[in-house]
N, C-alpha and C. Protein backbone atom coordinates (compact mmCIF):
# COMPACT_ATOMS: atom_id res chain seq x y z
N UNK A 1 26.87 -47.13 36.16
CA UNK A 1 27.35 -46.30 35.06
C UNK A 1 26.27 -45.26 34.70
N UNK A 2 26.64 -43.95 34.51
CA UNK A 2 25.73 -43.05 34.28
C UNK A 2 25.60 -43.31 33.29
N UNK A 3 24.11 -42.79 32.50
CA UNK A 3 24.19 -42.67 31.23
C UNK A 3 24.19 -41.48 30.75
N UNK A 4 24.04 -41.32 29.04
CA UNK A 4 24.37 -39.88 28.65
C UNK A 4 23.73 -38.54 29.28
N UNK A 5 22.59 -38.73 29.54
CA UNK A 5 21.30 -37.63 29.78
C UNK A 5 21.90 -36.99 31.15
N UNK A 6 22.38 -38.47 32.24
CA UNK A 6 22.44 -38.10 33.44
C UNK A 6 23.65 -37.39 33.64
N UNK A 7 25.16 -37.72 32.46
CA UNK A 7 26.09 -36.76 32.67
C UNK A 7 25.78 -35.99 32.37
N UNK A 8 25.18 -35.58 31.14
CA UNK A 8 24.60 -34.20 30.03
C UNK A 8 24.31 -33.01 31.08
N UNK A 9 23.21 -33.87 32.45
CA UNK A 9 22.68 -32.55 33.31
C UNK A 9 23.39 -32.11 34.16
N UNK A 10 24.36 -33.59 34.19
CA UNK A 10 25.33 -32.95 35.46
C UNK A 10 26.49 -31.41 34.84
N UNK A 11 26.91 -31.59 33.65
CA UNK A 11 27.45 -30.62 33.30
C UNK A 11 26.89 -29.40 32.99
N UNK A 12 25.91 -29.71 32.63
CA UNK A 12 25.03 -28.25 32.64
C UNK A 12 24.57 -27.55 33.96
N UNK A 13 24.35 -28.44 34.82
CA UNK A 13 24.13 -28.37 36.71
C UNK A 13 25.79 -27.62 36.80
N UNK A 14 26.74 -28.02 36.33
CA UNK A 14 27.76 -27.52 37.19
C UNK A 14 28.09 -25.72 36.46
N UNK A 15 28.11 -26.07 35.09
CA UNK A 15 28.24 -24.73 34.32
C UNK A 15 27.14 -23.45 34.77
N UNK A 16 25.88 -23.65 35.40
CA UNK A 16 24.68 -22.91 35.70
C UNK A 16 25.67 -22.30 36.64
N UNK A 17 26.06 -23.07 37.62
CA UNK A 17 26.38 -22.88 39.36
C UNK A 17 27.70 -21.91 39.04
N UNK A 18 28.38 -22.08 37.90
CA UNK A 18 29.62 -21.47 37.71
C UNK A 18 29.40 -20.57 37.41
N UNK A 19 28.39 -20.11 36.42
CA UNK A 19 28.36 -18.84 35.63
C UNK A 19 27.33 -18.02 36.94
N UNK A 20 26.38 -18.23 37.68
CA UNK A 20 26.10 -17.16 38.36
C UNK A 20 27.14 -17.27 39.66
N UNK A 21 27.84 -17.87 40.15
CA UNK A 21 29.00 -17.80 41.18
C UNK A 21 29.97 -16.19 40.04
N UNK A 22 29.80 -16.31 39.13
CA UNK A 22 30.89 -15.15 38.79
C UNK A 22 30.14 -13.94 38.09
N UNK A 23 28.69 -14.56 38.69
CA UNK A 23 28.01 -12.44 38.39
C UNK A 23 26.77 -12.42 37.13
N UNK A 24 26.96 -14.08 36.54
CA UNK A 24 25.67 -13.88 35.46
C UNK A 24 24.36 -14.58 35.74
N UNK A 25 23.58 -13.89 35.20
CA UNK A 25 22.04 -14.18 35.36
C UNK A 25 21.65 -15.39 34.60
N UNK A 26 21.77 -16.39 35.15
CA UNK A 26 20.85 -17.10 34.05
C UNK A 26 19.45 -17.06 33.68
N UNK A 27 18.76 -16.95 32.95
CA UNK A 27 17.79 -16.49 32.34
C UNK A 27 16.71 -18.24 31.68
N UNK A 28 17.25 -18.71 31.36
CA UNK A 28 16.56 -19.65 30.95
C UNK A 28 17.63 -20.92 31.28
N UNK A 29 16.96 -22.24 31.07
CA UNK A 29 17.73 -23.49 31.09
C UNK A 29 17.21 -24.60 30.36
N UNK A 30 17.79 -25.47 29.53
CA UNK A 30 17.06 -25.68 28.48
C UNK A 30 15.73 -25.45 27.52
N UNK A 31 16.01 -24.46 27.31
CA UNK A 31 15.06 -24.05 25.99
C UNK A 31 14.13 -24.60 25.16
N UNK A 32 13.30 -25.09 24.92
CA UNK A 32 13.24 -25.54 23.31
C UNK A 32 12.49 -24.85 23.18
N UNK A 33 12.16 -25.25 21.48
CA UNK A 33 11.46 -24.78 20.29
C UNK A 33 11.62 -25.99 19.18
N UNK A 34 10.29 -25.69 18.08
CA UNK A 34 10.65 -26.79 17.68
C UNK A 34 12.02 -27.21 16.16
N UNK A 35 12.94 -25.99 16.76
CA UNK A 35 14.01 -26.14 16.21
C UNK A 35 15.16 -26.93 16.96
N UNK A 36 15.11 -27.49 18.18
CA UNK A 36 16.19 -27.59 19.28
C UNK A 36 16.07 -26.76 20.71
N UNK A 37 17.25 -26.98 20.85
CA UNK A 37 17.66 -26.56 22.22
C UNK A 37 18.19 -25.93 22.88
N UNK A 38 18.58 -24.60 23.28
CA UNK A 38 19.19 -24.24 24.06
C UNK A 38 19.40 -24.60 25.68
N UNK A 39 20.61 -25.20 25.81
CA UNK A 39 21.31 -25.93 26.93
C UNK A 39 20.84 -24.76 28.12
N UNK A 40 21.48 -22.98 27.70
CA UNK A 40 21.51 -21.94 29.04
C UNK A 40 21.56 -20.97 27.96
N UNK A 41 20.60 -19.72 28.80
CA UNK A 41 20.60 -18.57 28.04
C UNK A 41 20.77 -17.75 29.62
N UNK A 42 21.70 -17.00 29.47
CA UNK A 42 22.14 -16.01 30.51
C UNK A 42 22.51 -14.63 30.07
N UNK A 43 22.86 -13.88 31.56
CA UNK A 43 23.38 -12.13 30.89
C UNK A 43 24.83 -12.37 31.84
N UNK A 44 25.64 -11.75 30.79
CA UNK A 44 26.83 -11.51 31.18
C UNK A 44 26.91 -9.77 31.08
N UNK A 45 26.38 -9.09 32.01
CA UNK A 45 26.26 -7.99 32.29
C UNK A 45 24.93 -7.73 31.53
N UNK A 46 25.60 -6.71 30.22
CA UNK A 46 24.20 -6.60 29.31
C UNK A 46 24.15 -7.54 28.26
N UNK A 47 25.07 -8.21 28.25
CA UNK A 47 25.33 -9.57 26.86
C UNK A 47 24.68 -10.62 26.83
N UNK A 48 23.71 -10.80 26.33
CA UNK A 48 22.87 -11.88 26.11
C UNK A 48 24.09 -13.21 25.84
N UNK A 49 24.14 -14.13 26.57
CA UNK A 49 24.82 -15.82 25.99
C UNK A 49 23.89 -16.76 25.99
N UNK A 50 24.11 -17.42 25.03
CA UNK A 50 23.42 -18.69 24.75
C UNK A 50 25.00 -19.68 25.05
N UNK A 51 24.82 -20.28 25.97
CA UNK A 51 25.79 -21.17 26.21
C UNK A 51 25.51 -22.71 25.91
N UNK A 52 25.80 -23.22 25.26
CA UNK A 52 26.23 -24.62 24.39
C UNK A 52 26.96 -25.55 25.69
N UNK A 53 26.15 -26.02 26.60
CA UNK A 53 27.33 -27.21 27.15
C UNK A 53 27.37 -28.96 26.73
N UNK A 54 28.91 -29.19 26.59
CA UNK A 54 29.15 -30.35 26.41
C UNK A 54 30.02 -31.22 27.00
N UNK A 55 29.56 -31.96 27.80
CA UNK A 55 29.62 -32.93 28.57
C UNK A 55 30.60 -34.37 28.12
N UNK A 56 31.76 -34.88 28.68
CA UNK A 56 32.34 -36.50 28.21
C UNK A 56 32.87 -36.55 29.73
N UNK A 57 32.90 -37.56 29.77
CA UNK A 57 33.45 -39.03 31.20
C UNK A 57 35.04 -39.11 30.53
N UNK A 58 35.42 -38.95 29.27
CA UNK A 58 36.59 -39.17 29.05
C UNK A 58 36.94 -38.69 27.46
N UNK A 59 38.04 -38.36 26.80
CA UNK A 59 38.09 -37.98 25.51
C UNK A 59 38.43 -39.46 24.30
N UNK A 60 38.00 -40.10 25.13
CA UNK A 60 38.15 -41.43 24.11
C UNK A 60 37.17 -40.91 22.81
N UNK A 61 35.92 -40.46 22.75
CA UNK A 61 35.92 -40.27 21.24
C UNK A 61 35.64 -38.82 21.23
N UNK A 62 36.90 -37.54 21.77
CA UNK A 62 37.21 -36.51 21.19
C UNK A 62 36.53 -35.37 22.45
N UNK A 63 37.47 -34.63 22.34
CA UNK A 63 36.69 -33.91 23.06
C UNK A 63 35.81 -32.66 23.25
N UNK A 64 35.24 -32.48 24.55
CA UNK A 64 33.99 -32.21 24.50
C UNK A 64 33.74 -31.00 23.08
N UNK A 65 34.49 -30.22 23.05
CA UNK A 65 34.41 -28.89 22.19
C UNK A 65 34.13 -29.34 20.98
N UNK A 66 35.10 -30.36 20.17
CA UNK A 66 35.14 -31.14 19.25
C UNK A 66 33.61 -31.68 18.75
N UNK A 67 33.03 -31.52 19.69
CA UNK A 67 31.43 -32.36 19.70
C UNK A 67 30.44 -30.96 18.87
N UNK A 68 31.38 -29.49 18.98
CA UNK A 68 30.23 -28.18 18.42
C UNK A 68 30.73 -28.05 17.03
N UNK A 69 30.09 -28.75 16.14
CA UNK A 69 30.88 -29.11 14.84
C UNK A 69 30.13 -27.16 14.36
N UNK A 70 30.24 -26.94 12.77
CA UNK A 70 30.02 -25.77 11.81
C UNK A 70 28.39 -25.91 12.07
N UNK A 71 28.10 -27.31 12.06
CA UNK A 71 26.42 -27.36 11.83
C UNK A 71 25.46 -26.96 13.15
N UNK A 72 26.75 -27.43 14.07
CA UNK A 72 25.73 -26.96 15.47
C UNK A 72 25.76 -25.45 15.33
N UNK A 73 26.96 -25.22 15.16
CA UNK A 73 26.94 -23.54 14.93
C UNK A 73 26.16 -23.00 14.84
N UNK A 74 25.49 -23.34 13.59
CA UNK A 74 24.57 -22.65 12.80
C UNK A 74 23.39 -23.05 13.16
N UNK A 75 22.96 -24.07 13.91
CA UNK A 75 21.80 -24.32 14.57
C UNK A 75 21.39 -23.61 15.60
N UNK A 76 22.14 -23.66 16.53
CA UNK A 76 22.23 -22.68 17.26
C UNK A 76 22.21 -21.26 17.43
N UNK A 77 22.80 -20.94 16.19
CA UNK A 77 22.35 -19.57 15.54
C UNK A 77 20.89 -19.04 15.40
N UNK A 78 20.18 -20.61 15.01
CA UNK A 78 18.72 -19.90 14.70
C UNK A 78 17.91 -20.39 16.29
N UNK A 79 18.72 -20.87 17.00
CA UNK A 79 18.13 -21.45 18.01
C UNK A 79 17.96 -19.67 18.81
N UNK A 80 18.98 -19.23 18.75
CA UNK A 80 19.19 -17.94 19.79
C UNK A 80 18.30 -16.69 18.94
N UNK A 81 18.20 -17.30 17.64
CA UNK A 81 17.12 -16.20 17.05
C UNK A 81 15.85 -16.30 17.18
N UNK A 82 15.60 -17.50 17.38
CA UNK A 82 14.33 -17.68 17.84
C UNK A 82 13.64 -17.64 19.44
N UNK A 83 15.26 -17.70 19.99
CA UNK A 83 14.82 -17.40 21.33
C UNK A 83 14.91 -15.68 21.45
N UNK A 84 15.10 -14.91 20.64
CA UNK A 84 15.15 -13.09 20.79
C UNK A 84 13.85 -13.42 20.37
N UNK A 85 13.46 -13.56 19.41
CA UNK A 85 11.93 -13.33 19.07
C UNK A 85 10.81 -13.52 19.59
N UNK A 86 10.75 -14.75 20.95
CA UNK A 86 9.99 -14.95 21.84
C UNK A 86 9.50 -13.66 22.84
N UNK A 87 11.08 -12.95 22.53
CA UNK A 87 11.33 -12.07 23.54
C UNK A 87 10.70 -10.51 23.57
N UNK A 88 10.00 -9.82 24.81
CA UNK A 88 9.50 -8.31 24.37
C UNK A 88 11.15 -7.53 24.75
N UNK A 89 11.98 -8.01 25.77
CA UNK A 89 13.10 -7.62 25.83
C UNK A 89 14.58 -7.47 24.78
N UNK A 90 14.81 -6.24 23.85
CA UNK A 90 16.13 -6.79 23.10
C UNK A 90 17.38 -6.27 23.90
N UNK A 91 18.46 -6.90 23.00
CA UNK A 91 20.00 -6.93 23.62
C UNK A 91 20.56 -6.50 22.67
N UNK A 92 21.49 -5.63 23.56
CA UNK A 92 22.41 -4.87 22.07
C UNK A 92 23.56 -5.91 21.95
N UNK A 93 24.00 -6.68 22.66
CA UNK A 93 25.13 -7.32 22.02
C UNK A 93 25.14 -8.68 22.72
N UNK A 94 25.27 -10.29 21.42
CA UNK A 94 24.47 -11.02 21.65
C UNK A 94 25.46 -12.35 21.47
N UNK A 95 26.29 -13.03 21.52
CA UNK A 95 27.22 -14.02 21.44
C UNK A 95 26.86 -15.79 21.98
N UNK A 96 27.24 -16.33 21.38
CA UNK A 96 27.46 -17.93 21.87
C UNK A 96 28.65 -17.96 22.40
N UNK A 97 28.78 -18.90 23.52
CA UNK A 97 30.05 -19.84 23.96
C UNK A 97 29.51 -21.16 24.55
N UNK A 98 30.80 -21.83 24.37
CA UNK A 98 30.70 -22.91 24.83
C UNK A 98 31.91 -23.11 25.91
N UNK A 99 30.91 -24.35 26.80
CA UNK A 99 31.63 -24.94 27.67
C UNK A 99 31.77 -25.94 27.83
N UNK A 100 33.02 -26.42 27.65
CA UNK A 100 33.50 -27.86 27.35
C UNK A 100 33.53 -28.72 28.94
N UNK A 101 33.07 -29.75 29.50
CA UNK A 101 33.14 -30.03 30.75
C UNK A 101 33.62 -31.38 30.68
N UNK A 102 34.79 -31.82 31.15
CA UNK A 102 35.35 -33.49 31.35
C UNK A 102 35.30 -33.94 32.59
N UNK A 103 34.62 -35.11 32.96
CA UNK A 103 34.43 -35.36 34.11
C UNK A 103 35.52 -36.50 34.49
N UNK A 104 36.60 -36.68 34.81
CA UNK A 104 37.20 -37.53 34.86
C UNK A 104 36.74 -38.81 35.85
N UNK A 105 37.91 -39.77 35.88
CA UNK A 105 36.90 -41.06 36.74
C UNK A 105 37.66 -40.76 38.78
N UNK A 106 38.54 -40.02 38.60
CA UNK A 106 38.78 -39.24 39.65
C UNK A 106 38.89 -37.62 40.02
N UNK A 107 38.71 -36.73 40.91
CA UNK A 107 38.94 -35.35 40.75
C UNK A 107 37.66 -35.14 40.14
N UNK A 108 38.16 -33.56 40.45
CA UNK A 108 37.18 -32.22 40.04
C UNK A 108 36.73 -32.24 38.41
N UNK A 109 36.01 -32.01 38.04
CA UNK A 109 35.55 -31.57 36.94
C UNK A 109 36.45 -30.66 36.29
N UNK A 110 36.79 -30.67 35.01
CA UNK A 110 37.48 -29.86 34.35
C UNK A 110 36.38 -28.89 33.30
N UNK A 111 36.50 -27.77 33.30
CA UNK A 111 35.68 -26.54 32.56
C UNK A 111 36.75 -25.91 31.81
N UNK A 112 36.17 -25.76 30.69
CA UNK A 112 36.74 -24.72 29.73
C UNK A 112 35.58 -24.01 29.22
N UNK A 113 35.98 -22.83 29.07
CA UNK A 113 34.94 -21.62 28.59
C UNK A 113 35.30 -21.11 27.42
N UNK A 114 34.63 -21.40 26.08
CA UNK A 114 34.88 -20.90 25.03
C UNK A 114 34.17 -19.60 24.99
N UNK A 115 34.57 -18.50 25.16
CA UNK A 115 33.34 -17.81 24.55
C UNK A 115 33.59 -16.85 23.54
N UNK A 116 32.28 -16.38 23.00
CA UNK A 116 32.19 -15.77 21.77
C UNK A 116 32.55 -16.87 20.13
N UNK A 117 32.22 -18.35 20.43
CA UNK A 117 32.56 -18.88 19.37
C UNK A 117 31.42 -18.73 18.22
N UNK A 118 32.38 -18.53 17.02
CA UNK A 118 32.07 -18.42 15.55
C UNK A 118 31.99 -20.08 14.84
């Protein structure tokens, strides 16, 4: 049985591979600071994303999206502000999404791409 950490990377391993297969740069991969974490910071052309991935084996307790409550929101908010500030590079236009990843106990991985969530 995997445990959490080891699905956690596998979904973030698969979301990396997805997002530059369709043209974006990833730029960083887990982040910290000593506010948290950023999971992936990439360019979607000139668009800075901070992408949020979340990882379940099954939706028995809810799923994955369900897991980016108001508070992560806003954590994350200062997470991506603190990751511009590290930065000598700025971005004119700067968004979160998330990607919800279910790994079922058979088959492909299921991805959903939230992006631009508020």
């Amino acid at each position: 049985m995997a445990t959490k950490d080891v699905v956690g990377r596998h979904g973030e391993n698969l979301v990396a591979r997805r997002l530059e297969e369709a043209g974006w740069r990833v730029l960083e991969r887990n982040w910290r600071c000593d506010q948290g974490e950023l999971d992936i910071v990439a360019l979607d052309g000139d668009c800075l994303v901070a992408v949020e991935v979340k990882t379940r084996r099954s939706a028995a307790f809810g799923s994955p999206q369900e897991a980016v409550t108001r508070e992560k929101l806003y954590r994350l908010r200062r997470l991506v502000a603190a990751w511009l500030s590290a930065q000598e590079r700025h971005f004119r236009e700067v968004r979160i999404d998330v990607c919800a990843v279910t790994l079922p106990a058979a088959g492909a991985a299921i991805v959903e791409h939230l992006r631009g969530v508020e």
